[in-house]
PDB file of N, CA and C in Angstrom:
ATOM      1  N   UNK A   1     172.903 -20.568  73.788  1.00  0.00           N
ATOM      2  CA  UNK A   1     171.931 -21.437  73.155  1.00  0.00           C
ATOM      3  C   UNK A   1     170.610 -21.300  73.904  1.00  0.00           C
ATOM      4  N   UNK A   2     169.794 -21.452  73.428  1.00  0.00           N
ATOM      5  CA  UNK A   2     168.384 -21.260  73.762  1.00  0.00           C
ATOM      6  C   UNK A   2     168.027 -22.482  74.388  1.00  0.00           C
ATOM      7  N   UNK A   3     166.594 -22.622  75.313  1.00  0.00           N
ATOM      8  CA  UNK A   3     166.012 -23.657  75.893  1.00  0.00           C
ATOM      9  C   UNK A   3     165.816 -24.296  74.988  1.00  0.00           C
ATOM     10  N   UNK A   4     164.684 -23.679  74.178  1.00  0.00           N
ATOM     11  CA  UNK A   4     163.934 -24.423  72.728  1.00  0.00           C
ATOM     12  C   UNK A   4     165.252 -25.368  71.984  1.00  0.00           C
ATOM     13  N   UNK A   5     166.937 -24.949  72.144  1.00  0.00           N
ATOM     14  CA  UNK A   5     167.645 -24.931  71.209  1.00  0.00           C
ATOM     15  C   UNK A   5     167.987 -26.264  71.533  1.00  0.00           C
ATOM     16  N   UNK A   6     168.165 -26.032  72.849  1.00  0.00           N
ATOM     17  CA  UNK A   6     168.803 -27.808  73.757  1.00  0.00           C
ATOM     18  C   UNK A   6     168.142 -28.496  73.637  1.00  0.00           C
ATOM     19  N   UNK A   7     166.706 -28.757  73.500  1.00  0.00           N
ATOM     20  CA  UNK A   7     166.101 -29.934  72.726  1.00  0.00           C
ATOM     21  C   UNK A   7     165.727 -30.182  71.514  1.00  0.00           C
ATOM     22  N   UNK A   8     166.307 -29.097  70.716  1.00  0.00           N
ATOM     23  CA  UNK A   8     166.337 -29.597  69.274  1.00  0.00           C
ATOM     24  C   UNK A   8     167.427 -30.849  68.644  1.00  0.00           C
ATOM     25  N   UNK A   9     166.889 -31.714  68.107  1.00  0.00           N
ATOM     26  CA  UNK A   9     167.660 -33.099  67.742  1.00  0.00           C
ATOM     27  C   UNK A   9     167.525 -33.308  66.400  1.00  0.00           C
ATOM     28  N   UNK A  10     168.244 -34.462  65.602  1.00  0.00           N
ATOM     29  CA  UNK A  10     167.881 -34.974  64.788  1.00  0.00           C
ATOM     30  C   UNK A  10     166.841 -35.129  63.907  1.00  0.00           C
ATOM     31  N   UNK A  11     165.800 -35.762  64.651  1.00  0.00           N
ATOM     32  CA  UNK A  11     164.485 -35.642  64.697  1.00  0.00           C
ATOM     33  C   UNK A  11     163.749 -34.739  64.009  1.00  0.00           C
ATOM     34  N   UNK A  12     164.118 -33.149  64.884  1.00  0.00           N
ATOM     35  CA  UNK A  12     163.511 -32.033  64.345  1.00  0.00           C
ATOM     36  C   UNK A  12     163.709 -31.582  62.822  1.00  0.00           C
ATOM     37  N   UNK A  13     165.592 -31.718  62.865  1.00  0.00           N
ATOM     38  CA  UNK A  13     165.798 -31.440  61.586  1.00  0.00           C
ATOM     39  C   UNK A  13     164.673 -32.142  60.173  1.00  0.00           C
ATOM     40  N   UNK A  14     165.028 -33.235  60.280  1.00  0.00           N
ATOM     41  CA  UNK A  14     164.352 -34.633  59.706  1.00  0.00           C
ATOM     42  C   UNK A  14     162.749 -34.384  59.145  1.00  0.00           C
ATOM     43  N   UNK A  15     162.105 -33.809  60.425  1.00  0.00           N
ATOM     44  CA  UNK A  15     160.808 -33.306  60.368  1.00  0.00           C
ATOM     45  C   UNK A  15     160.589 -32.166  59.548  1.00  0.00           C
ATOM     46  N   UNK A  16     161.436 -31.165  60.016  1.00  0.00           N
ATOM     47  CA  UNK A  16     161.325 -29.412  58.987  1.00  0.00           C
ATOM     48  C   UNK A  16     161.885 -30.191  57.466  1.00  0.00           C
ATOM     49  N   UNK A  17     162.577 -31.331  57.392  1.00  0.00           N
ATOM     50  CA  UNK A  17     162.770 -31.396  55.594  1.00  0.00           C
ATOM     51  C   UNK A  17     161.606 -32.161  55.014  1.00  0.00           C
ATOM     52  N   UNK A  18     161.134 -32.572  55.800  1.00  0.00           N
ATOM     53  CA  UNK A  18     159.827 -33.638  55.371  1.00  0.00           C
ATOM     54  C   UNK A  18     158.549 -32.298  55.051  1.00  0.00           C
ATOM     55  N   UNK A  19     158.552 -31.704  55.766  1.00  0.00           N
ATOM     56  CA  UNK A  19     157.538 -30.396  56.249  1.00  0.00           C
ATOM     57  C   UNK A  19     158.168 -29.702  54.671  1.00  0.00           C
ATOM     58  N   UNK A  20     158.793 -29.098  54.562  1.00  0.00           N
ATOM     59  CA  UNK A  20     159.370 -28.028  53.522  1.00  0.00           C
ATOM     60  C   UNK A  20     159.141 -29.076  52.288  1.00  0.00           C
ATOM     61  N   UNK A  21     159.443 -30.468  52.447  1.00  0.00           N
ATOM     62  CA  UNK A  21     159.025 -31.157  50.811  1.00  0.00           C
ATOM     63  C   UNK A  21     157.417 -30.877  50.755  1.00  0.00           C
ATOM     64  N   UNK A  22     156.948 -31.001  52.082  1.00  0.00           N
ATOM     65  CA  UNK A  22     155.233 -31.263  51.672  1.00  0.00           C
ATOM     66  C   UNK A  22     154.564 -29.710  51.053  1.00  0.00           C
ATOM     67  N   UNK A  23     155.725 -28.599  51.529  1.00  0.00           N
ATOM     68  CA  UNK A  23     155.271 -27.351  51.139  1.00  0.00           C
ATOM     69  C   UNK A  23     155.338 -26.870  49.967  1.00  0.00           C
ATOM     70  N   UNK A  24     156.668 -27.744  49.473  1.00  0.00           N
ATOM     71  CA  UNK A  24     157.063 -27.756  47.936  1.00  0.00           C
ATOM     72  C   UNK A  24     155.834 -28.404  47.254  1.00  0.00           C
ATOM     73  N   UNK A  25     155.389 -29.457  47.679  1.00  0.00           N
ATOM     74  CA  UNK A  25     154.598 -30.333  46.702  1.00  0.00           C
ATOM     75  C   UNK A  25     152.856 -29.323  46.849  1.00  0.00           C
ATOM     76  N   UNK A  26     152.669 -28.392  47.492  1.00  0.00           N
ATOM     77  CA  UNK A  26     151.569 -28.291  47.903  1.00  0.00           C
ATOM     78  C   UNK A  26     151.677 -26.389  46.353  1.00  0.00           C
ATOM     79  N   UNK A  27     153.295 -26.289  47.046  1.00  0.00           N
ATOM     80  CA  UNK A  27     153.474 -24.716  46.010  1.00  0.00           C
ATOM     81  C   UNK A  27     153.257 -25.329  44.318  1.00  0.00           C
ATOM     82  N   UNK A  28     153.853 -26.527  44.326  1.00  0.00           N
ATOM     83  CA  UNK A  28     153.245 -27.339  43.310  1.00  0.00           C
ATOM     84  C   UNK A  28     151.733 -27.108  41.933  1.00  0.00           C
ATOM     85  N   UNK A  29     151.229 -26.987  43.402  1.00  0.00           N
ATOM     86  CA  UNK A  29     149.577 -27.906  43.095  1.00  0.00           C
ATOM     87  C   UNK A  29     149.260 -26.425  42.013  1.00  0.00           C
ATOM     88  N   UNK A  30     149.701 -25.285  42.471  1.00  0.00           N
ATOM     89  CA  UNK A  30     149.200 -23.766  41.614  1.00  0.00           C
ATOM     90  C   UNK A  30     150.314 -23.307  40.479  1.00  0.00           C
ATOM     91  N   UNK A  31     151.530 -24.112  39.912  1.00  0.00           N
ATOM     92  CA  UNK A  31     152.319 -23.894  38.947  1.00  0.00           C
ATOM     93  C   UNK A  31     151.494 -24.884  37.646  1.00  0.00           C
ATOM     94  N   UNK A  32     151.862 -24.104  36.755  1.00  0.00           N
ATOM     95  CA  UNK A  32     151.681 -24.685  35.624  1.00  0.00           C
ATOM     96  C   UNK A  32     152.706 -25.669  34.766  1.00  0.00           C
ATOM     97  N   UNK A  33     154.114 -25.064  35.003  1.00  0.00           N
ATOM     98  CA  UNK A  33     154.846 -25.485  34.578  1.00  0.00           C
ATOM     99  C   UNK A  33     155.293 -26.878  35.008  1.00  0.00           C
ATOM    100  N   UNK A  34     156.096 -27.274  34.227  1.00  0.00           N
ATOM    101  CA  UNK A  34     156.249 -28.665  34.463  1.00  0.00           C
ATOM    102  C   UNK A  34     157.626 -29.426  35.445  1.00  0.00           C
ATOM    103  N   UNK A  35     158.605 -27.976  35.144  1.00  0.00           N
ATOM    104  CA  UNK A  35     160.017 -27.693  35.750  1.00  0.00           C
ATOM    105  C   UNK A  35     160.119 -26.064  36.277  1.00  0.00           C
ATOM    106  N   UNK A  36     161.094 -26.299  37.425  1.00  0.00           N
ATOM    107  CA  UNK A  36     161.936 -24.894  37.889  1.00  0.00           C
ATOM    108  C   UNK A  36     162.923 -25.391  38.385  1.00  0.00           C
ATOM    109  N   UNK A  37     163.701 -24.370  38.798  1.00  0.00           N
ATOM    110  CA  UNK A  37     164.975 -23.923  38.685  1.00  0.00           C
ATOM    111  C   UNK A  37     165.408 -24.011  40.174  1.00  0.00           C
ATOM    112  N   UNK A  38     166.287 -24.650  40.624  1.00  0.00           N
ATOM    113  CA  UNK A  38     166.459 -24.236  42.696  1.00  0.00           C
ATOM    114  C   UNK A  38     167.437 -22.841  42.351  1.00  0.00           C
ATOM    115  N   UNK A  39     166.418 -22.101  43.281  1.00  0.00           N
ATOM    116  CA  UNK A  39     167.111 -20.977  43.833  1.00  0.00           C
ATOM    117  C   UNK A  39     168.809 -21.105  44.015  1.00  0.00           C
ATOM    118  N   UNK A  40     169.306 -21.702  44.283  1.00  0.00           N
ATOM    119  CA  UNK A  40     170.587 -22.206  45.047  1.00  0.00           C
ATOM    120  C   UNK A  40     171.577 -22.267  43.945  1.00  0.00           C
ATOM    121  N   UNK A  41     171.490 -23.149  43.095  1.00  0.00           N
ATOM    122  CA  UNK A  41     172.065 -24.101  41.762  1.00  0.00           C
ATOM    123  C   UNK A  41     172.219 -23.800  41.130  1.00  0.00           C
ATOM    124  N   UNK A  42     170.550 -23.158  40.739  1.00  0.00           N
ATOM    125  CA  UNK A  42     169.994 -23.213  39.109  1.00  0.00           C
ATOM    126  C   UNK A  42     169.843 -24.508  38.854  1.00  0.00           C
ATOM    127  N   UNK A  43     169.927 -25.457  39.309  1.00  0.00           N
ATOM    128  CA  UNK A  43     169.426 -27.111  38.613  1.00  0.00           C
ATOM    129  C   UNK A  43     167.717 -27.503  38.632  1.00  0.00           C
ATOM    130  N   UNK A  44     167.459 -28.428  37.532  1.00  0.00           N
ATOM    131  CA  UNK A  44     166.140 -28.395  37.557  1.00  0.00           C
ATOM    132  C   UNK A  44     165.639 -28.984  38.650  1.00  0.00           C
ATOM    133  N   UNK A  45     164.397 -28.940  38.778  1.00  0.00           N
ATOM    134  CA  UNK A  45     163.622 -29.361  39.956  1.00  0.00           C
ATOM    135  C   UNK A  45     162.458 -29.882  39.517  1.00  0.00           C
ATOM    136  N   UNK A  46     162.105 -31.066  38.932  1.00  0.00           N
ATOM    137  CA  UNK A  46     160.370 -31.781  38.490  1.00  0.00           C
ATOM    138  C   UNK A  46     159.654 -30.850  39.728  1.00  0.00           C
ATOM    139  N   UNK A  47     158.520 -30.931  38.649  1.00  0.00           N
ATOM    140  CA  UNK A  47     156.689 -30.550  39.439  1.00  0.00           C
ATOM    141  C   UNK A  47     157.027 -32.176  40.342  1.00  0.00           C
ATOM    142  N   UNK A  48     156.303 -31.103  41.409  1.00  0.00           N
ATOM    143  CA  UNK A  48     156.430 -31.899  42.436  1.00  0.00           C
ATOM    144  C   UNK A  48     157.525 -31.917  43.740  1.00  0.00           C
ATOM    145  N   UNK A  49     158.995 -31.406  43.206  1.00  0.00           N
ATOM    146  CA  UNK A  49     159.809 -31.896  43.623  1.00  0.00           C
ATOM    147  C   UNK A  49     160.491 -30.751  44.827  1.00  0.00           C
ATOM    148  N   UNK A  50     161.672 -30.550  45.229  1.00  0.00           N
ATOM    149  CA  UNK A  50     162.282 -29.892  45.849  1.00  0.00           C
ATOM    150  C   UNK A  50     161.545 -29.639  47.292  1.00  0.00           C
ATOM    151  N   UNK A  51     161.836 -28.827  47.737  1.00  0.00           N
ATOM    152  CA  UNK A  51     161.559 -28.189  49.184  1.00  0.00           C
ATOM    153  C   UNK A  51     161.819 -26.893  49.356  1.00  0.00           C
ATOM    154  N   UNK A  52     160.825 -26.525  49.479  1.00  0.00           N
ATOM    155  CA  UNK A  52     160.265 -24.836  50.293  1.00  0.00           C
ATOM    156  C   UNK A  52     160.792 -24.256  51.084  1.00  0.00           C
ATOM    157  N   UNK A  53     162.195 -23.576  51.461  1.00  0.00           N
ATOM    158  CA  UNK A  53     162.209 -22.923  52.298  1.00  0.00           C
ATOM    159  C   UNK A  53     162.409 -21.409  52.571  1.00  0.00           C
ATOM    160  N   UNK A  54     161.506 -21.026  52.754  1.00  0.00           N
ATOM    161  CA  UNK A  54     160.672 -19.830  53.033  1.00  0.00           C
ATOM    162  C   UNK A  54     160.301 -19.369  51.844  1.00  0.00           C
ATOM    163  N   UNK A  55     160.868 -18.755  50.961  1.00  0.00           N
ATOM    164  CA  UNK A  55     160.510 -18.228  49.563  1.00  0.00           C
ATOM    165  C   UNK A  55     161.212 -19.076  48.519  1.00  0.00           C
ATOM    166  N   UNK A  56     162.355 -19.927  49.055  1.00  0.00           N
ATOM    167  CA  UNK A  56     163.090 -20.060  48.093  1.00  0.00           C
ATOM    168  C   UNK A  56     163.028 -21.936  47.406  1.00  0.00           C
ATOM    169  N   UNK A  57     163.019 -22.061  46.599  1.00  0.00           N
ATOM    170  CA  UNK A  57     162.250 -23.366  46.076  1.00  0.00           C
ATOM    171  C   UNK A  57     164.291 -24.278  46.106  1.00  0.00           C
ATOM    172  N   UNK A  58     164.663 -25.315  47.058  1.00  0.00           N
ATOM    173  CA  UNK A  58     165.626 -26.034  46.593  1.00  0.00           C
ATOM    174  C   UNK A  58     165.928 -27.057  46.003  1.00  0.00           C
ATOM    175  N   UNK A  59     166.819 -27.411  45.445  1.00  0.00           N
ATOM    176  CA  UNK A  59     167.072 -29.074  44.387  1.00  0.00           C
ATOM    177  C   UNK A  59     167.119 -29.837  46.364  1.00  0.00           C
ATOM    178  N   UNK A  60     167.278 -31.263  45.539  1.00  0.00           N
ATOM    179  CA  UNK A  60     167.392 -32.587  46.756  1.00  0.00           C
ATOM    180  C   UNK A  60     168.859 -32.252  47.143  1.00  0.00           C
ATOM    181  N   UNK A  61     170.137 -32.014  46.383  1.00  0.00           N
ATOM    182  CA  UNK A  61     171.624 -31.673  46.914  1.00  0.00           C
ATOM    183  C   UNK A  61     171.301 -30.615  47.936  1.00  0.00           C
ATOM    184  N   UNK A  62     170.775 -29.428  47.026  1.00  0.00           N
ATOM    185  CA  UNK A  62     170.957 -27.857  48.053  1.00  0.00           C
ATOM    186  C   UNK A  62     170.886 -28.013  49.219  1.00  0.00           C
ATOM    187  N   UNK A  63     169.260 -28.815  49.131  1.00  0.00           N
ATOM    188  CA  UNK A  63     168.394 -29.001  50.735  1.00  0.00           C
ATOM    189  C   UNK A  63     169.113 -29.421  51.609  1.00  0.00           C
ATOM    190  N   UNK A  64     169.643 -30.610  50.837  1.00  0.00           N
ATOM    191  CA  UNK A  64     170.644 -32.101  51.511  1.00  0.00           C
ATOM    192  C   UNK A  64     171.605 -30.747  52.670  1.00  0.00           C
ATOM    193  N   UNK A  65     172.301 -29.787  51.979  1.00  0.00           N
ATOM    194  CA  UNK A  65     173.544 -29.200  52.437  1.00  0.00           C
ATOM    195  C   UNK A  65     173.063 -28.249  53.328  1.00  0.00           C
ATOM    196  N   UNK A  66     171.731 -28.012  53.254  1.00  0.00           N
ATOM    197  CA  UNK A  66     171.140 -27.296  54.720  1.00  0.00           C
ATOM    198  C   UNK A  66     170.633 -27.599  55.302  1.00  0.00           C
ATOM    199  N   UNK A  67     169.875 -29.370  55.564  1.00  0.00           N
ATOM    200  CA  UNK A  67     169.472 -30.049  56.055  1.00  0.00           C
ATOM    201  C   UNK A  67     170.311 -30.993  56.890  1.00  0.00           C
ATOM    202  N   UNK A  68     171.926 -30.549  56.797  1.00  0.00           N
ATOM    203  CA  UNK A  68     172.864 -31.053  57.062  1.00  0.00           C
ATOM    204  C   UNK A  68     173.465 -30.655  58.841  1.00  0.00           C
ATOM    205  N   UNK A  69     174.686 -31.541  58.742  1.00  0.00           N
ATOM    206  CA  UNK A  69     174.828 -30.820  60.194  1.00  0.00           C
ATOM    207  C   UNK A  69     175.230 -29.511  61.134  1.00  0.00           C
ATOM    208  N   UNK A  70     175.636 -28.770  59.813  1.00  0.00           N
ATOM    209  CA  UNK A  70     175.782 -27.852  60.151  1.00  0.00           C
ATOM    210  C   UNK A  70     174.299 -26.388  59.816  1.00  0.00           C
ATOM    211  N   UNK A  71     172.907 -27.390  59.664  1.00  0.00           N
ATOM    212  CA  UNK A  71     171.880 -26.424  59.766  1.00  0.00           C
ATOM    213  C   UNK A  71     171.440 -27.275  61.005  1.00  0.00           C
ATOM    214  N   UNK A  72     172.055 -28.241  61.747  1.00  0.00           N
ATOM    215  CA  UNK A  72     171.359 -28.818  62.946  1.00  0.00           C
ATOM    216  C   UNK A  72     171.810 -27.574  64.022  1.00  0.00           C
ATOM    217  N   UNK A  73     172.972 -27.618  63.901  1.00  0.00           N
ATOM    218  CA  UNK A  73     173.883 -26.382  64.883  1.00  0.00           C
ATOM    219  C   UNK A  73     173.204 -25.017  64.462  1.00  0.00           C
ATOM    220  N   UNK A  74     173.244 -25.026  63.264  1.00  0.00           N
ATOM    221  CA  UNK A  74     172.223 -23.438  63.481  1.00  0.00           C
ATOM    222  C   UNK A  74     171.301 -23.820  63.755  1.00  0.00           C
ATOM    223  N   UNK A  75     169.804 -24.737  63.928  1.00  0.00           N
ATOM    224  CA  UNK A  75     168.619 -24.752  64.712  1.00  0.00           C
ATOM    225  C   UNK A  75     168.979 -24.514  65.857  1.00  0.00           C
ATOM    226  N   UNK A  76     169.969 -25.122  66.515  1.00  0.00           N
ATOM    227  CA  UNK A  76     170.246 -25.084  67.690  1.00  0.00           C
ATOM    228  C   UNK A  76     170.339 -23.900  68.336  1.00  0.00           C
ATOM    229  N   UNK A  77     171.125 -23.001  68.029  1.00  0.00           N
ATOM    230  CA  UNK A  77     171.586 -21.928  68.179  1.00  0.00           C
ATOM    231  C   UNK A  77     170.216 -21.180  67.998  1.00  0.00           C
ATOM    232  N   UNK A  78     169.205 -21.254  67.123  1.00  0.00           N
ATOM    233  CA  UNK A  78     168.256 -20.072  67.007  1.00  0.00           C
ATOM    234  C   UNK A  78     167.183 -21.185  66.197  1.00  0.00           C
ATOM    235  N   UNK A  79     166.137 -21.682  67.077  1.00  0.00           N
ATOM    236  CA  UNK A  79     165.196 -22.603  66.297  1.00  0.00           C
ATOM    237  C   UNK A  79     164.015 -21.548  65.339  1.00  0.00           C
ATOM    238  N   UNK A  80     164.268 -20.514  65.043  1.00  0.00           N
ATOM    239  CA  UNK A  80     164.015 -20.068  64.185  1.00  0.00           C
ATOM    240  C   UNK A  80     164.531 -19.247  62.990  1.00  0.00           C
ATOM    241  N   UNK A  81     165.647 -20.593  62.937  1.00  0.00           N
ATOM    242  CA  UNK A  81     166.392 -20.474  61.642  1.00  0.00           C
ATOM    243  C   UNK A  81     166.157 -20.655  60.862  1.00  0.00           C
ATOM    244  N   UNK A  82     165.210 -21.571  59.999  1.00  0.00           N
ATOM    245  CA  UNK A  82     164.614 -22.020  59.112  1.00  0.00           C
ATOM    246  C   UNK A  82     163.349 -20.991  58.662  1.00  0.00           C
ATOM    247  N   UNK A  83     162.946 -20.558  59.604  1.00  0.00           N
ATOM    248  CA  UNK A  83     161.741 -19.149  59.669  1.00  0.00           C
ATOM    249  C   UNK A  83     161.084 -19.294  60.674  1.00  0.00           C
ATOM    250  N   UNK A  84     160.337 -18.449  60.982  1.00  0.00           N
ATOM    251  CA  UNK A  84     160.006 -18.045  62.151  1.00  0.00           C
ATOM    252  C   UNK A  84     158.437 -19.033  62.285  1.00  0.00           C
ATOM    253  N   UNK A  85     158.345 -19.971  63.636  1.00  0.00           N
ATOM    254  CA  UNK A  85     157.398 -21.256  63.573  1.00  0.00           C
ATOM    255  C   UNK A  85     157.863 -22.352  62.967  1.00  0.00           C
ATOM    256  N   UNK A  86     158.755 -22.626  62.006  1.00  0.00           N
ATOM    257  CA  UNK A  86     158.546 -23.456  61.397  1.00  0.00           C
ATOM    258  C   UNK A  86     158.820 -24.970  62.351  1.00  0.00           C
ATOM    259  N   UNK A  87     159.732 -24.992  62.892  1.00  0.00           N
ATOM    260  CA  UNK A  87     160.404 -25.749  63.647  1.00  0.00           C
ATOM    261  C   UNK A  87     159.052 -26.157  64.367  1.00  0.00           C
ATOM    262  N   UNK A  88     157.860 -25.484  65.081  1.00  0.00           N
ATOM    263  CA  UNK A  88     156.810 -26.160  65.415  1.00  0.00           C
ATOM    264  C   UNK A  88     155.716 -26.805  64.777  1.00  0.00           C
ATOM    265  N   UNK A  89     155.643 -25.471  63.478  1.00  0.00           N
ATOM    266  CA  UNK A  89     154.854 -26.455  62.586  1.00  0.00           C
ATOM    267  C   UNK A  89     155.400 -27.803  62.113  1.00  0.00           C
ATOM    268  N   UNK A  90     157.020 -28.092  61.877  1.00  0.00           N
ATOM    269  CA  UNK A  90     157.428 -29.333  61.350  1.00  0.00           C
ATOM    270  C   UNK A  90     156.933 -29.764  62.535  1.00  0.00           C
ATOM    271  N   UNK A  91     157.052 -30.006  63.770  1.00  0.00           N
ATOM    272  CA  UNK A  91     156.507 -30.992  65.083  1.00  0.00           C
ATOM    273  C   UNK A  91     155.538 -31.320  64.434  1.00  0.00           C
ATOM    274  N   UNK A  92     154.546 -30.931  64.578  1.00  0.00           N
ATOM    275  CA  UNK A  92     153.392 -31.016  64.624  1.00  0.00           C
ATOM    276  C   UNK A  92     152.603 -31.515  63.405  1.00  0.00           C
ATOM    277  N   UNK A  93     153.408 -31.202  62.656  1.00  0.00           N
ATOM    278  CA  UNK A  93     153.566 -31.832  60.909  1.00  0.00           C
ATOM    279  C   UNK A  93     153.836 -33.582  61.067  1.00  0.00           C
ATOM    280  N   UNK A  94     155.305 -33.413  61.949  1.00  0.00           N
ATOM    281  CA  UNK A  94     155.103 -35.196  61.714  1.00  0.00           C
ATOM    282  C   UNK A  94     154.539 -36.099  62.529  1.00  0.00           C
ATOM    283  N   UNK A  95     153.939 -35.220  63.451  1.00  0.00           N
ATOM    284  CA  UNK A  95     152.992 -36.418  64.304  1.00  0.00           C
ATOM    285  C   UNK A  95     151.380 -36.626  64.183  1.00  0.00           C
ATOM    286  N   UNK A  96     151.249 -35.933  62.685  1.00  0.00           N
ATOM    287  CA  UNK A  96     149.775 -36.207  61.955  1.00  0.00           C
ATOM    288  C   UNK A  96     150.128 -36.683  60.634  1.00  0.00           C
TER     289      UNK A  96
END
């Protein structure tokens, strides 16, 4: 496990899903459409809705199941599991 890895907590997770909704809502702002599809599912996803992670647009379940505890143990293991920075940009995301 990594340095970075041993102080990854709760917290962090919590932060990268808050971070990935705001990225969703921002991939948002340049669609026209009104609905898409999660990568994951296929279930719909309202304008506005889901979470960003990296390319791939997810429903609130999908996210839920990688936002879960077993994507805490993979941060852990490699805090650039989610993609590469992200884990700092979420920091830094929720303390503005």
């Amino acid at each position: 496990m990594s340095t970075i890895g041993n102080m990854v907590d709760q917290e962090d997770m919590d932060a990268i899903r808050r971070f990935c909704h705001y990225l969703a809502e921002e991939w948002w702002k340049s669609q026209l459409d009104e609905q898409a599809v999660c990568d994951v599912c296929n279930g719909p996803i309202s304008k506005g809705g889901g979470f960003l992670i990296g390319s791939s647009l997810y429903c609130g379940s999908c996210a839920s199941e990688q936002f879960g505890a077993e994507g805490l143990t993979r941060l852990r293991a490699d805090p650039n599991f989610f993609g590469r920075g992200l884990l700092e940009k979420a920091r830094s995301f929720a303390v503005n």
